[in-house]
PDB file of N, CA and C in Angstrom:
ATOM      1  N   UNK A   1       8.610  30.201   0.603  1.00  0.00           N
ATOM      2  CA  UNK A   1       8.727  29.184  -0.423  1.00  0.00           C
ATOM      3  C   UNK A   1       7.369  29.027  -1.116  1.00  0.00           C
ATOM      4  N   UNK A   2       7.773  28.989  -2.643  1.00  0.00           N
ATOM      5  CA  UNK A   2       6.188  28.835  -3.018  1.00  0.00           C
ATOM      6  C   UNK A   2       5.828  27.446  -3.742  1.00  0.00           C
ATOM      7  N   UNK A   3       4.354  27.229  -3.047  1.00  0.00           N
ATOM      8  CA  UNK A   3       4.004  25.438  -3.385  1.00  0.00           C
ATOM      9  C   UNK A   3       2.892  25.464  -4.459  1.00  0.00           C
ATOM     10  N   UNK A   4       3.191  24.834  -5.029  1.00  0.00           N
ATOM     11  CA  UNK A   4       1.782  24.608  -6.324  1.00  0.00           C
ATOM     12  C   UNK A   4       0.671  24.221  -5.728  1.00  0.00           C
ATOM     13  N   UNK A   5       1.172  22.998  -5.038  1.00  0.00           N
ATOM     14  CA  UNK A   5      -0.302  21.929  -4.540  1.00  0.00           C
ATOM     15  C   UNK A   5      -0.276  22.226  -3.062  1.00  0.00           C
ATOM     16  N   UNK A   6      -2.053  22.136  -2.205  1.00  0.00           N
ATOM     17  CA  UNK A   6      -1.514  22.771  -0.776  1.00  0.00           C
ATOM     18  C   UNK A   6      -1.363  21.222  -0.314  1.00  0.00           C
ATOM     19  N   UNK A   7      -0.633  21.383   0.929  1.00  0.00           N
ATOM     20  CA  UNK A   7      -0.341  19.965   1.653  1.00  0.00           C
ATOM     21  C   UNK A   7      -1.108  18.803   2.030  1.00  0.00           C
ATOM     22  N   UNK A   8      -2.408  19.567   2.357  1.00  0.00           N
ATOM     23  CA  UNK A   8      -3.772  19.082   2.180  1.00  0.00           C
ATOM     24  C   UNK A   8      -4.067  17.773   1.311  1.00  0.00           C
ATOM     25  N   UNK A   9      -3.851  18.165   0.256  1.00  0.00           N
ATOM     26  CA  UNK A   9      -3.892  17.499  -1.204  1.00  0.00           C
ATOM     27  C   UNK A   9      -3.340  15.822  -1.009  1.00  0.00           C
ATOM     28  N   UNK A  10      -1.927  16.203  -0.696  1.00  0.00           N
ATOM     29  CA  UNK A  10      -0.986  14.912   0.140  1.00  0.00           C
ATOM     30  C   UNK A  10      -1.604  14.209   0.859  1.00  0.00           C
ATOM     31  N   UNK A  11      -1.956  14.805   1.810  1.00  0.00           N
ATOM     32  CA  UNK A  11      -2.553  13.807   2.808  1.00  0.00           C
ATOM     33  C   UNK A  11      -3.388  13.027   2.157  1.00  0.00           C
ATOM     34  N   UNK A  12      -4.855  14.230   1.697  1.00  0.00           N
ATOM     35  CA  UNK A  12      -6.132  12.897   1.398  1.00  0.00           C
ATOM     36  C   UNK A  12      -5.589  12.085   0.494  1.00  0.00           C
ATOM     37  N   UNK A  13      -4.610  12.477  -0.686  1.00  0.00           N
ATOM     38  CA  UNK A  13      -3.712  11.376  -1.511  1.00  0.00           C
ATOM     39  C   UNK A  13      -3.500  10.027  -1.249  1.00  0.00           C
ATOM     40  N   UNK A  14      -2.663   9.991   0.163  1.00  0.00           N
ATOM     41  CA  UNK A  14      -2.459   9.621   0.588  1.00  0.00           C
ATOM     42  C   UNK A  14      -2.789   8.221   1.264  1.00  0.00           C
ATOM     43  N   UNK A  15      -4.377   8.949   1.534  1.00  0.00           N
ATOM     44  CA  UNK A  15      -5.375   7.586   2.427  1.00  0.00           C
ATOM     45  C   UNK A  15      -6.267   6.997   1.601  1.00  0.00           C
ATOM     46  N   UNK A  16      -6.368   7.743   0.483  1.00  0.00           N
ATOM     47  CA  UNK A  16      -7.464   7.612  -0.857  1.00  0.00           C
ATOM     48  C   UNK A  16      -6.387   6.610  -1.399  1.00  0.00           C
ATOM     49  N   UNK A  17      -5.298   6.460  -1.400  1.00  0.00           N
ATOM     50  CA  UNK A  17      -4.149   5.676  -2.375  1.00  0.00           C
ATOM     51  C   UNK A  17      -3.623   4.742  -1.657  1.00  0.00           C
ATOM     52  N   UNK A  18      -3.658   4.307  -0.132  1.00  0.00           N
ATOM     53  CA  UNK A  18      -3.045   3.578   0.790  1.00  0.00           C
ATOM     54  C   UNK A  18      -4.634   2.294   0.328  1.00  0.00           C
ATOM     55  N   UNK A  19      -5.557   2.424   0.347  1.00  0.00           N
ATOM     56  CA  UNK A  19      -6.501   1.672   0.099  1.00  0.00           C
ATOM     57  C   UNK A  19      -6.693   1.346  -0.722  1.00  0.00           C
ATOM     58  N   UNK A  20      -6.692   1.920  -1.897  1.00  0.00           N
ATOM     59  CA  UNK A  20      -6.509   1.132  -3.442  1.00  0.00           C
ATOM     60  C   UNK A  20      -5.067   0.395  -3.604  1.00  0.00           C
ATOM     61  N   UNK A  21      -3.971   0.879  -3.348  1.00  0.00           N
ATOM     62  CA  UNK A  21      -2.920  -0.029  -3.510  1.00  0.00           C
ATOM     63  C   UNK A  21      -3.370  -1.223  -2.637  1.00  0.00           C
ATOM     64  N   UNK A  22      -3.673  -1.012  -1.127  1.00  0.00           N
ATOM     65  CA  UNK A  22      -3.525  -2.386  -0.300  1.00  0.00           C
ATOM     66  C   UNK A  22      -4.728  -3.459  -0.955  1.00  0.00           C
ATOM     67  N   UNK A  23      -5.631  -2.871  -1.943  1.00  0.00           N
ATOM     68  CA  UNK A  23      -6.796  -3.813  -2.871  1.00  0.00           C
ATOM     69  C   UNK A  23      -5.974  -4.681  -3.391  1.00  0.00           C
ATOM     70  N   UNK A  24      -5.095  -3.657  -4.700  1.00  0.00           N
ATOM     71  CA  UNK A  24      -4.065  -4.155  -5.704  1.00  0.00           C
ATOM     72  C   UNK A  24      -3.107  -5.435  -5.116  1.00  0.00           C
ATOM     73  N   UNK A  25      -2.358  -5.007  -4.055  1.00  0.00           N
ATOM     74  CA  UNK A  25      -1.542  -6.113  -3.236  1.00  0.00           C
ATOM     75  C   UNK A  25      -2.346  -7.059  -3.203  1.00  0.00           C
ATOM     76  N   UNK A  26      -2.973  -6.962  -2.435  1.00  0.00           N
ATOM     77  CA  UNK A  26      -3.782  -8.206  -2.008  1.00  0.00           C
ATOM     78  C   UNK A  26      -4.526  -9.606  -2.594  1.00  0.00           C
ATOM     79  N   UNK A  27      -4.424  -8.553  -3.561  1.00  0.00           N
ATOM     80  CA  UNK A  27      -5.717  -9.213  -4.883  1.00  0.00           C
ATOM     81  C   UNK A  27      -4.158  -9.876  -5.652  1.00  0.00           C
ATOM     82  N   UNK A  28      -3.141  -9.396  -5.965  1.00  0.00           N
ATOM     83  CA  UNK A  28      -1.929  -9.878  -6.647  1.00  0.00           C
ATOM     84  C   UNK A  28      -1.154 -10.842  -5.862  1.00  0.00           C
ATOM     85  N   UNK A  29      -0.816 -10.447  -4.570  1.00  0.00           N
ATOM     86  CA  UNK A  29      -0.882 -11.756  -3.293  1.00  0.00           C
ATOM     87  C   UNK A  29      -1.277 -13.082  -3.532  1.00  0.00           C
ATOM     88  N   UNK A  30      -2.412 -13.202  -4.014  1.00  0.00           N
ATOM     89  CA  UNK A  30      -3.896 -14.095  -3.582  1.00  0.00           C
ATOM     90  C   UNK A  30      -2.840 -15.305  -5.033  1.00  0.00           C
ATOM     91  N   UNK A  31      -2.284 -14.983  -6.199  1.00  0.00           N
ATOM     92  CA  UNK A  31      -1.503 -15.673  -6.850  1.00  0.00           C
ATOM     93  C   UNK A  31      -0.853 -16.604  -6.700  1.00  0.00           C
ATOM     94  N   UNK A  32       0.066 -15.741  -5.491  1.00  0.00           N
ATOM     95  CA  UNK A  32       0.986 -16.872  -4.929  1.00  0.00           C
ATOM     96  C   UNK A  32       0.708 -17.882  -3.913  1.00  0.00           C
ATOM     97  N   UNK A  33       0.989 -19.035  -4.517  1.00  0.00           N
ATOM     98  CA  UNK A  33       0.520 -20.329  -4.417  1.00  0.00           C
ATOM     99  C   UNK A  33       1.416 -20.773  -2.786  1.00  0.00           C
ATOM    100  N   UNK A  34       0.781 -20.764  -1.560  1.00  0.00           N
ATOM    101  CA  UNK A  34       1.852 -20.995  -0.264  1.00  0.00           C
ATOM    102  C   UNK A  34       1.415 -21.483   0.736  1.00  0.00           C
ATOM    103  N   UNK A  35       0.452 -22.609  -0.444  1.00  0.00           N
ATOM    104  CA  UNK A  35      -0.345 -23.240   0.315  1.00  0.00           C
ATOM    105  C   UNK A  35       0.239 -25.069   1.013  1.00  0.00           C
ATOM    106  N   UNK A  36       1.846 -25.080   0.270  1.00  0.00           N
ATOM    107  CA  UNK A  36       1.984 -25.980   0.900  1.00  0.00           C
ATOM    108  C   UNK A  36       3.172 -26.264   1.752  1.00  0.00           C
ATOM    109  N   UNK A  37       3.712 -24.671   2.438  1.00  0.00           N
ATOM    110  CA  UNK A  37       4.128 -24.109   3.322  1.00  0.00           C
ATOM    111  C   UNK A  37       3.180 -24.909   4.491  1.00  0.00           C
ATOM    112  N   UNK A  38       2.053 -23.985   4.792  1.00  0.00           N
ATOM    113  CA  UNK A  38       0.793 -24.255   5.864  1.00  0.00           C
ATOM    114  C   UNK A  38       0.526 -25.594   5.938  1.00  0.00           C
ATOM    115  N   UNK A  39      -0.280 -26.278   7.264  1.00  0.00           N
ATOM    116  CA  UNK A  39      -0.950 -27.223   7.342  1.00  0.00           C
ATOM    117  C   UNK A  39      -2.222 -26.946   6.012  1.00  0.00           C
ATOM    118  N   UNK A  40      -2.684 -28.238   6.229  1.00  0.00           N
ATOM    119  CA  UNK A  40      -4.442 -28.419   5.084  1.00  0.00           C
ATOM    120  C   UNK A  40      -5.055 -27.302   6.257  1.00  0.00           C
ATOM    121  N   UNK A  41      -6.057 -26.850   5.685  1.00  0.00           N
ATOM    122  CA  UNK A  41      -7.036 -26.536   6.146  1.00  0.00           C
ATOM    123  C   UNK A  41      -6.362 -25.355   6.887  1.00  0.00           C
ATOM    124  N   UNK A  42      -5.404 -24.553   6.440  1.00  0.00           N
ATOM    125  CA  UNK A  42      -5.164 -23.661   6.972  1.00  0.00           C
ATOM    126  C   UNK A  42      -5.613 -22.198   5.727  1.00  0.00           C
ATOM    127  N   UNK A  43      -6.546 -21.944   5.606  1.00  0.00           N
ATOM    128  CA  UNK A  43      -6.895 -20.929   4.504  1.00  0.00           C
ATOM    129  C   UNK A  43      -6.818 -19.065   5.066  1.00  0.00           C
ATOM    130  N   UNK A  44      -7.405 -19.158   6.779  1.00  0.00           N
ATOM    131  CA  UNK A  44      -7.372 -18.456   7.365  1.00  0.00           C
ATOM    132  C   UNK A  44      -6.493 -18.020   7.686  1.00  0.00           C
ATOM    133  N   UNK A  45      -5.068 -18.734   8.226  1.00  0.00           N
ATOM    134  CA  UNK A  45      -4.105 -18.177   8.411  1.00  0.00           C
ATOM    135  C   UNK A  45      -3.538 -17.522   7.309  1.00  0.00           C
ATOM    136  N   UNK A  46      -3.354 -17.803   6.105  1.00  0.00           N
ATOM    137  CA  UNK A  46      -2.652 -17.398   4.809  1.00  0.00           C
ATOM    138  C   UNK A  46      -3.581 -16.018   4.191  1.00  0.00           C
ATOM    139  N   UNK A  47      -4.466 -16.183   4.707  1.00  0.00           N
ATOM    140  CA  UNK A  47      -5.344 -14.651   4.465  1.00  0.00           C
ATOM    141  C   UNK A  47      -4.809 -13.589   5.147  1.00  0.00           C
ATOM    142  N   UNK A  48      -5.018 -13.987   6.711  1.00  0.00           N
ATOM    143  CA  UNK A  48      -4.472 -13.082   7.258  1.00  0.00           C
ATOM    144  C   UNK A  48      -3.096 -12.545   7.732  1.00  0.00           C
ATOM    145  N   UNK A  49      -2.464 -13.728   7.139  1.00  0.00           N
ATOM    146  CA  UNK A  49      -1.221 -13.429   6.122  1.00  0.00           C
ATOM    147  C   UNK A  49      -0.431 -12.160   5.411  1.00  0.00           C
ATOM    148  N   UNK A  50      -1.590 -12.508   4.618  1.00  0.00           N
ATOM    149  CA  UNK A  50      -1.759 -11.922   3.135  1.00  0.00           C
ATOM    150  C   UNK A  50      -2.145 -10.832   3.449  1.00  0.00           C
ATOM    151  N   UNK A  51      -3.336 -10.167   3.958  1.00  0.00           N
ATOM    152  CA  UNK A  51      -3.488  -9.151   4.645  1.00  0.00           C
ATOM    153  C   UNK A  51      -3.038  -8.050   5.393  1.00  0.00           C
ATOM    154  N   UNK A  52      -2.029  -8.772   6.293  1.00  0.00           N
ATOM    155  CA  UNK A  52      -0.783  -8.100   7.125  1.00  0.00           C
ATOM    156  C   UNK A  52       0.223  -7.759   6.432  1.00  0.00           C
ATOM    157  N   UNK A  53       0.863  -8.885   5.281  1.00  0.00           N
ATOM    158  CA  UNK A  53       1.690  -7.875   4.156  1.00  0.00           C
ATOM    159  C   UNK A  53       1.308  -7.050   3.629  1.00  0.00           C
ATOM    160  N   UNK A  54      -0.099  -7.023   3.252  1.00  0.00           N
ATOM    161  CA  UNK A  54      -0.712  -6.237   1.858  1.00  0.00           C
ATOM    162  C   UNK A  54      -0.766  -4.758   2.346  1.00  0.00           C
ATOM    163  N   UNK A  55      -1.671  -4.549   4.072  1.00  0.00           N
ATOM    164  CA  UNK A  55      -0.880  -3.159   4.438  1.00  0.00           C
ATOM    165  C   UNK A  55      -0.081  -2.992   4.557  1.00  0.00           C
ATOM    166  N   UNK A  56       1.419  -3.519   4.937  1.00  0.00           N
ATOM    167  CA  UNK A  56       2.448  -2.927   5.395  1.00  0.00           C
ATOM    168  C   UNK A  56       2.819  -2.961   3.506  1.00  0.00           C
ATOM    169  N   UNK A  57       3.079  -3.363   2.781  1.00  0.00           N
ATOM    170  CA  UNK A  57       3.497  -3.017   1.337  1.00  0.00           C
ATOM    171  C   UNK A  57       2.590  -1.645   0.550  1.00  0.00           C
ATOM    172  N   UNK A  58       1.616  -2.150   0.795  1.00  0.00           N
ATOM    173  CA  UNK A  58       0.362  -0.794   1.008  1.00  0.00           C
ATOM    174  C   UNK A  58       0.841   0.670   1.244  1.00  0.00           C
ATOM    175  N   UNK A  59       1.224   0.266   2.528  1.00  0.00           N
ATOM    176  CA  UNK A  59       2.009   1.756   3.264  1.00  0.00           C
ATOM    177  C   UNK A  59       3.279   2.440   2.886  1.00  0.00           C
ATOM    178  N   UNK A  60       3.733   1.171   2.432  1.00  0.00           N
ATOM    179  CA  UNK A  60       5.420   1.688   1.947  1.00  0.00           C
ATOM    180  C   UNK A  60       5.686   2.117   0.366  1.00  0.00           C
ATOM    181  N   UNK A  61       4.695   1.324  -0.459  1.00  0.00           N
ATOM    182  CA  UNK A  61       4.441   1.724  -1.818  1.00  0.00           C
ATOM    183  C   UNK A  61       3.337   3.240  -1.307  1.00  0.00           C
ATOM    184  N   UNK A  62       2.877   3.799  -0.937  1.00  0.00           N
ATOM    185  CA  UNK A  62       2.315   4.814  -1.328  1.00  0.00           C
ATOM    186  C   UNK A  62       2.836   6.028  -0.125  1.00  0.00           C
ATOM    187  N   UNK A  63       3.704   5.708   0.491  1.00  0.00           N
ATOM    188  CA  UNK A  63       4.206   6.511   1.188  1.00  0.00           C
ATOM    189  C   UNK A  63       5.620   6.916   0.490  1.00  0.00           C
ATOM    190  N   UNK A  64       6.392   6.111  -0.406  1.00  0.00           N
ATOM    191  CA  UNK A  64       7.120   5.925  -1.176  1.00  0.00           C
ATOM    192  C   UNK A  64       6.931   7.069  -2.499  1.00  0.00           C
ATOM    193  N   UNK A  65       5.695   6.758  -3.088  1.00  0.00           N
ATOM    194  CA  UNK A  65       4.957   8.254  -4.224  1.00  0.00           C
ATOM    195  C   UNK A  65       4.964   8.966  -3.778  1.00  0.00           C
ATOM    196  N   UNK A  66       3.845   9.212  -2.857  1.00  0.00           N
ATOM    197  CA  UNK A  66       3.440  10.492  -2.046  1.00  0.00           C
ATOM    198  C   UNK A  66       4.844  11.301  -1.590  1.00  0.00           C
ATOM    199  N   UNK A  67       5.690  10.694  -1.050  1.00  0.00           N
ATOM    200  CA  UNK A  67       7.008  11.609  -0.804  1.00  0.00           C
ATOM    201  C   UNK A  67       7.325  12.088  -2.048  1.00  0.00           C
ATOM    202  N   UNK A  68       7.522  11.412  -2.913  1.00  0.00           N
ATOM    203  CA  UNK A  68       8.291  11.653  -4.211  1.00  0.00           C
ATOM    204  C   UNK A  68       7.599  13.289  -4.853  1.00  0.00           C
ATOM    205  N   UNK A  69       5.898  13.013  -4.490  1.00  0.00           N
ATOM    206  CA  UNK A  69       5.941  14.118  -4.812  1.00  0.00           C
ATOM    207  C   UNK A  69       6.009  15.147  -4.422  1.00  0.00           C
ATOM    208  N   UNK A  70       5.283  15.007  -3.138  1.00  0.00           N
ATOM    209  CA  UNK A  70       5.681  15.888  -1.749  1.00  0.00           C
ATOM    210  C   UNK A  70       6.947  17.325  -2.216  1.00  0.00           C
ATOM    211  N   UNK A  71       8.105  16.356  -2.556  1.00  0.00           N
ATOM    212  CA  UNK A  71       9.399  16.495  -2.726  1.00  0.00           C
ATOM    213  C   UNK A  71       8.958  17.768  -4.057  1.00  0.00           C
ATOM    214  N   UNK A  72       8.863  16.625  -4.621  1.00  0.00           N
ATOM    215  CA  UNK A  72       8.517  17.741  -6.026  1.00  0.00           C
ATOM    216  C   UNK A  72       8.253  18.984  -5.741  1.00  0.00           C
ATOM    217  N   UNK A  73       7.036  18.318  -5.272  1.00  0.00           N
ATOM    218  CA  UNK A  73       6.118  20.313  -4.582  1.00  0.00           C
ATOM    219  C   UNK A  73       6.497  21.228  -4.418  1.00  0.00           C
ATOM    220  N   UNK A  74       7.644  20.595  -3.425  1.00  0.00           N
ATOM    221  CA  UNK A  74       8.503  21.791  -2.497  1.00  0.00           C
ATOM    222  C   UNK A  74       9.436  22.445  -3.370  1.00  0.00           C
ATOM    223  N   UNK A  75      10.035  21.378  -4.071  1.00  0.00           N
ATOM    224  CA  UNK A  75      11.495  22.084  -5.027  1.00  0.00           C
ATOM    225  C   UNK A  75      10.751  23.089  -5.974  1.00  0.00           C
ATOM    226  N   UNK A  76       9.565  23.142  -6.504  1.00  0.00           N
ATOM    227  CA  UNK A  76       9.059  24.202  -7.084  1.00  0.00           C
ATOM    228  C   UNK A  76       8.794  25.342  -6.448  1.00  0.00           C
TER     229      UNK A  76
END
């Protein structure tokens, strides 16, 4: 089977793009206002919150591309 891009490519894609998206999340996160969910003085918890979604959305938005193209690759 012949591949355009080597697999290689994917990967570092991959970890280079899992960290800029989980920025993007996070930083777009920080919007929503859920602060009166929490006790006062709870800032810490809602960070790390925010944090724990932001990778797991992180992971699934760029594992989500990365297949897509993956995919691509191969069908060529």
């Amino acid at each position: 089977m012949l591949v355009i891009v080597s697999p290689s490519v994917f990967f570092i894609s991959r970890i280079i793009l899992f960290f800029i998206a989980t920025m993007f999340i996070f930083k777009a996160m920080q919007a929503i206002d859920i602060a009166r969910i929490f006790r006062k003085n709870s800032a810490d918890q809602i960070r790390f919150l925010f944090m724990a979604i932001s990778v797991i959305l992180g992971y699934l938005f760029v594992d989500a591309i990365v297949s897509l193209f993956e995919n691509l690759n191969n069908l060529f």
